[in-house]
Protein backbone atom coordinates (compact mmCIF):
# COMPACT_ATOMS: atom_id res chain seq x y z
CA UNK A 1 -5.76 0.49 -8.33
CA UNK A 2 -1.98 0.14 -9.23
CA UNK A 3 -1.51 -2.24 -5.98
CA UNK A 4 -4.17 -4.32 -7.04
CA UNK A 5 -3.26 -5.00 -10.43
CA UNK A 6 -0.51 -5.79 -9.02
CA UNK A 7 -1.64 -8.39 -7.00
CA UNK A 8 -3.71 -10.07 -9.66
CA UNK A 9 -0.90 -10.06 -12.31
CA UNK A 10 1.30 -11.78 -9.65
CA UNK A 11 -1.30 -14.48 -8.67
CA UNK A 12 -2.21 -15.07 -12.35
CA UNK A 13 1.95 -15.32 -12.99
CA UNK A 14 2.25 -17.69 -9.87
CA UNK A 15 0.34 -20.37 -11.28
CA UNK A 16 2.15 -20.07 -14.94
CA UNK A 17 5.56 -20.83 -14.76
CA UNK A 18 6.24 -17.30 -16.76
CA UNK A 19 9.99 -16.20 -15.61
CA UNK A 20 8.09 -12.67 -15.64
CA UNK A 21 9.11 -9.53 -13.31
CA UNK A 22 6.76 -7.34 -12.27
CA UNK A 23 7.37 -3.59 -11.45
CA UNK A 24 5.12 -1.81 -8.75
CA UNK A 25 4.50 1.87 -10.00
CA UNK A 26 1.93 4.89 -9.01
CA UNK A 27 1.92 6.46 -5.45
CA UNK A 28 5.20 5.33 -3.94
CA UNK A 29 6.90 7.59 -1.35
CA UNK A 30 7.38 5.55 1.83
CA UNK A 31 8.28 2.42 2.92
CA UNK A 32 4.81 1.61 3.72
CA UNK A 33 3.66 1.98 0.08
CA UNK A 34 6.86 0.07 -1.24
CA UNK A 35 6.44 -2.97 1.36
CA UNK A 36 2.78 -3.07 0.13
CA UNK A 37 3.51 -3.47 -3.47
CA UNK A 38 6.38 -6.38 -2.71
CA UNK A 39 4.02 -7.61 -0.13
CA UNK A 40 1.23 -8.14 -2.86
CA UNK A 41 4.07 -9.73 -5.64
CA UNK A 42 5.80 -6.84 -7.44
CA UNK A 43 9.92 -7.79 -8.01
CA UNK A 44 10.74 -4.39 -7.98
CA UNK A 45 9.52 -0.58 -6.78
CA UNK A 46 9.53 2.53 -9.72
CA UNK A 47 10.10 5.75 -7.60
CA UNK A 48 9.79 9.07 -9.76
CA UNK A 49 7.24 11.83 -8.45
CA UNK A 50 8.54 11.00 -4.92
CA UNK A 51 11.72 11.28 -5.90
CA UNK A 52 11.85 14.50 -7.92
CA UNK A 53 9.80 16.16 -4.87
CA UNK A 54 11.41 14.62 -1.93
CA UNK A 55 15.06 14.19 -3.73
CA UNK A 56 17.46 11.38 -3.61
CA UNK A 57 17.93 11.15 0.08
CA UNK A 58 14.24 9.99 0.20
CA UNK A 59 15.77 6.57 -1.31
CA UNK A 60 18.07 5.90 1.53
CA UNK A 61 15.50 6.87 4.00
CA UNK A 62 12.95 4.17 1.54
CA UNK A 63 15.42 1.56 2.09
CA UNK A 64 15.68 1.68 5.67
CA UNK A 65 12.58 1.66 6.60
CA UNK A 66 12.05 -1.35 4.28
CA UNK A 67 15.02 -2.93 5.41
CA UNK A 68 13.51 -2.66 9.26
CA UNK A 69 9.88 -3.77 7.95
CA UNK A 70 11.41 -7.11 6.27
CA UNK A 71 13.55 -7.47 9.79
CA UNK A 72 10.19 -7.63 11.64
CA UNK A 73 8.67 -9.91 9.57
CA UNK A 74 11.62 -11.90 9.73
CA UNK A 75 12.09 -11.88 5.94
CA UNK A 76 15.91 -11.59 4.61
CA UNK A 77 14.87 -11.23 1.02
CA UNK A 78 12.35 -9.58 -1.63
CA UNK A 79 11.86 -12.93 -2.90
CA UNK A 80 10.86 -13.90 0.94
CA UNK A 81 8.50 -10.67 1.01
CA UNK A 82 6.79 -11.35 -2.78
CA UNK A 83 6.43 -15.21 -1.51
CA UNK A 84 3.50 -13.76 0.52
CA UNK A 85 1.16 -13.28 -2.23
CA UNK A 86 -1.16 -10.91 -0.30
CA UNK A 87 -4.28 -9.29 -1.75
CA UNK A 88 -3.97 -5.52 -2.62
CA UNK A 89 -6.22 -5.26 0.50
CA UNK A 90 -4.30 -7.84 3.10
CA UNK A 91 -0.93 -5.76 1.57
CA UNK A 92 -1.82 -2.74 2.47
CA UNK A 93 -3.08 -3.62 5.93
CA UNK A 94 -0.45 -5.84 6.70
CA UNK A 95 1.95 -2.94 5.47
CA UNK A 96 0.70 -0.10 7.79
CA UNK A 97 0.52 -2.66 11.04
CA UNK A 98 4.21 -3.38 10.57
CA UNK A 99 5.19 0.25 9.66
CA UNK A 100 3.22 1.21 13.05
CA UNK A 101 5.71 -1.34 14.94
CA UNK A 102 8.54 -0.36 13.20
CA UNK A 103 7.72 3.28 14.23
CA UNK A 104 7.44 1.98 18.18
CA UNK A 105 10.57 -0.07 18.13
CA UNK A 106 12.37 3.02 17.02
CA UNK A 107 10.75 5.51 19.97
CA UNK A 108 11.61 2.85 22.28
CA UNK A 109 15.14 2.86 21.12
């Protein structure tokens, strides 16, 4: 539900002009979930339940994986990743296919 307000505030905002940010909150632990929220237009990512329960290493481990999801999309930037302006729906599947890769590359490795 979070994910796709998300994605409606940010195609409502894309056609405005409104210098707005929007924050993606709810349900974030992974990389995956993070990725998703970008994906779909958020600027930035709240962690807090995730956090508290999986402690602050769980951001370093957050960041790499996003870091090697952007890399194999070939996107340098979240600005890159928001431009995508995926549905809740597309961001989510789009999310899990690349975390799948990202999990091959690194066996392979």
């Amino acid at each position: 539900m979070a994910l796709q307000k998300i994605a409606e505030a940010a195609k409502h905002l894309r056609g405005s002009g409104q210098p707005v940010a929007l924050i993606g909150v709810g349900g974030i632990g992974s990389a995956e979930q993070a990725y998703a929220r970008l994906l779909a237009g958020a600027d930035l990512v709240q962690l807090y339940t995730a956090l508290a329960l999986q402690g602050p290493l769980m951001v370093a481990d957050l960041l790499t994986g996003l870091r090697a999801m952007m890399k194999a999309d070939g996107l340098l930037t979240i600005s890159d990743v928001k431009q995508a302006g995926l549905s809740a729906k597309q961001a989510v599947r789009h999310a899990a296919h690349v975390a799948v890769e990202c999990a091959k590359l690194q066996l392979d490795n």
